[in-house]
Structure formats: C-alpha cells, structure tokens
C-alpha atoms as a PDB file:
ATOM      1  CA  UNK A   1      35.871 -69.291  19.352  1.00  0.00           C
ATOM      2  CA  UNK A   2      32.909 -68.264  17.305  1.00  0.00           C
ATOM      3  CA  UNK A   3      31.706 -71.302  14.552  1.00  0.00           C
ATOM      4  CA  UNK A   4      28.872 -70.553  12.413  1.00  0.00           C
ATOM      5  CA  UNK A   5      27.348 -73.327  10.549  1.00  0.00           C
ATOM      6  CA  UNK A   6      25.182 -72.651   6.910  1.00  0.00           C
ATOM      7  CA  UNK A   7      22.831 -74.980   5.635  1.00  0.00           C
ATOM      8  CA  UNK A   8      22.231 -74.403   1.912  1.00  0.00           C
ATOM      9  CA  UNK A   9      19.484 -76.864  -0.169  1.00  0.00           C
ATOM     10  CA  UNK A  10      21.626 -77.792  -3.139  1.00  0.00           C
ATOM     11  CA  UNK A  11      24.960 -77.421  -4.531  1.00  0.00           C
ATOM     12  CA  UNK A  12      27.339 -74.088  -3.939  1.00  0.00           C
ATOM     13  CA  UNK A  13      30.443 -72.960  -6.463  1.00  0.00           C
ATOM     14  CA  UNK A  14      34.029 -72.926  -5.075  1.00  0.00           C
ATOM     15  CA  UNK A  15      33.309 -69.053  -5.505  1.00  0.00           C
ATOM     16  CA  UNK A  16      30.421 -68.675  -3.657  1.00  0.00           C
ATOM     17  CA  UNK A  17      31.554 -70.873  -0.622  1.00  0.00           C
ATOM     18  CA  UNK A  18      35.008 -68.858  -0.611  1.00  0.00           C
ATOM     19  CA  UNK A  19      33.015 -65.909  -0.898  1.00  0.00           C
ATOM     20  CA  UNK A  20      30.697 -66.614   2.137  1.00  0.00           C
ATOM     21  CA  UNK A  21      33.755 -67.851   4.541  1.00  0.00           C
ATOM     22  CA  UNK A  22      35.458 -64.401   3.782  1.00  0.00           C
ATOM     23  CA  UNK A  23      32.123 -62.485   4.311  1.00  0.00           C
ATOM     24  CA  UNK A  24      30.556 -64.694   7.506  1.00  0.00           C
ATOM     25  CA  UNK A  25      34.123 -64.291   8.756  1.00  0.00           C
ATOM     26  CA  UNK A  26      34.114 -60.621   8.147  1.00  0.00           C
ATOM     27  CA  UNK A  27      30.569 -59.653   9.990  1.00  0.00           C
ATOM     28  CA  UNK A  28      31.371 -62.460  13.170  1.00  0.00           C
ATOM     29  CA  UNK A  29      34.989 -60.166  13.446  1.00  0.00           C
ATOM     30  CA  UNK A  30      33.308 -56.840  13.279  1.00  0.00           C
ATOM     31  CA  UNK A  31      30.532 -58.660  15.924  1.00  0.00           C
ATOM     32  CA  UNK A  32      32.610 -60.632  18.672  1.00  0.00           C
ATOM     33  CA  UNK A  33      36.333 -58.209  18.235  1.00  0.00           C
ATOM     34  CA  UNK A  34      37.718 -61.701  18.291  1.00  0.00           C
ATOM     35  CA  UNK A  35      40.377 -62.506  15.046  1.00  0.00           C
ATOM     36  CA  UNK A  36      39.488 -63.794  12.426  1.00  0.00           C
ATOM     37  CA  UNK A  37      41.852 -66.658  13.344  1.00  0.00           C
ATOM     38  CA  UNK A  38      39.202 -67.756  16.085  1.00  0.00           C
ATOM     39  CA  UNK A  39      36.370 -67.595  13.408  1.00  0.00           C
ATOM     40  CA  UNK A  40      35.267 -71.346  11.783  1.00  0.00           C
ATOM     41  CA  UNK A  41      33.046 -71.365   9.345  1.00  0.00           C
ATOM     42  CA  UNK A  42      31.192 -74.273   8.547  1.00  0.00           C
ATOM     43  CA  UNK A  43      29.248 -74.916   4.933  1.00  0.00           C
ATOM     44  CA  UNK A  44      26.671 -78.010   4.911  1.00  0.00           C
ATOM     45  CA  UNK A  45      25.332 -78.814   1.542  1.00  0.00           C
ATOM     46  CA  UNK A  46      22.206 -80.715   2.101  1.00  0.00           C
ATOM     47  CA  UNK A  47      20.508 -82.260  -1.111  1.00  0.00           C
ATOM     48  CA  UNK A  48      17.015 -80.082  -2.356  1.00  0.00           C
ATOM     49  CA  UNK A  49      15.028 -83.368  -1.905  1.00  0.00           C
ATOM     50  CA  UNK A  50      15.700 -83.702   1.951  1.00  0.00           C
ATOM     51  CA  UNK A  51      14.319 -80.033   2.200  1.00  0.00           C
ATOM     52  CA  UNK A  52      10.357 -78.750   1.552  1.00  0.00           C
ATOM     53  CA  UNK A  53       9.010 -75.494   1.455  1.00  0.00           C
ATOM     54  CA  UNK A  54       4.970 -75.086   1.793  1.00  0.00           C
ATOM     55  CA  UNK A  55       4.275 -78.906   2.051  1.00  0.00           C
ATOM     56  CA  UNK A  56       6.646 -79.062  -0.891  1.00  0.00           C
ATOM     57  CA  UNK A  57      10.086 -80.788  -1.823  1.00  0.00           C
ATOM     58  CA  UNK A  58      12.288 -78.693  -2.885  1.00  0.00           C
ATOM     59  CA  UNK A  59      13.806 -81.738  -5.335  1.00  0.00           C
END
C-alpha cells in the first residue's frame, strides 16, 4: 500500500487539500499499477513559524 505524506508551512483550503489527494492519488496509480483504493494520502499542516528558509522563519 503506497502512503505519501505532504508537509505544507501554513494553512491549505478544503479545495486545495481535495485537490492534491485526487492528484497525488492519480500520479502514485499511474506509478505503482496498484488502485487507487491502496493509495493513502497524508496532508500535515505544520505552522510557518516552526519552518525557516535561508536562516529565516518563515512566521
């Protein structure tokens, strides 16, 4: 069973995270031939100030 796992600094809409499980699913199908049944997708949303860029927080 394939799981994929996103981290994304800061807040996603209901649209985009639906959007990404249908797409991630899509690609991992077309990838592995296994169902899309046997596909999880996992979406972490991590606050910007617990990620930096450059030396930099991202908050």
């Amino acid at each position: 069973m394939p799981i994929v796992t996103l981290e994304n600094a800061g807040n996603l809409t209901d649209e985009q995270k639906t959007r990404l499980i249908k797409e991630l699913t899509n690609v991992v199908v077309e990838v592995t031939k296994k169902p899309a049944q046997a596909v999880y997708i996992r979406i972490d949303e991590v606050p910007r100030k617990n990620f930096g860029v450059g030396g930099k927080s991202l908050g």
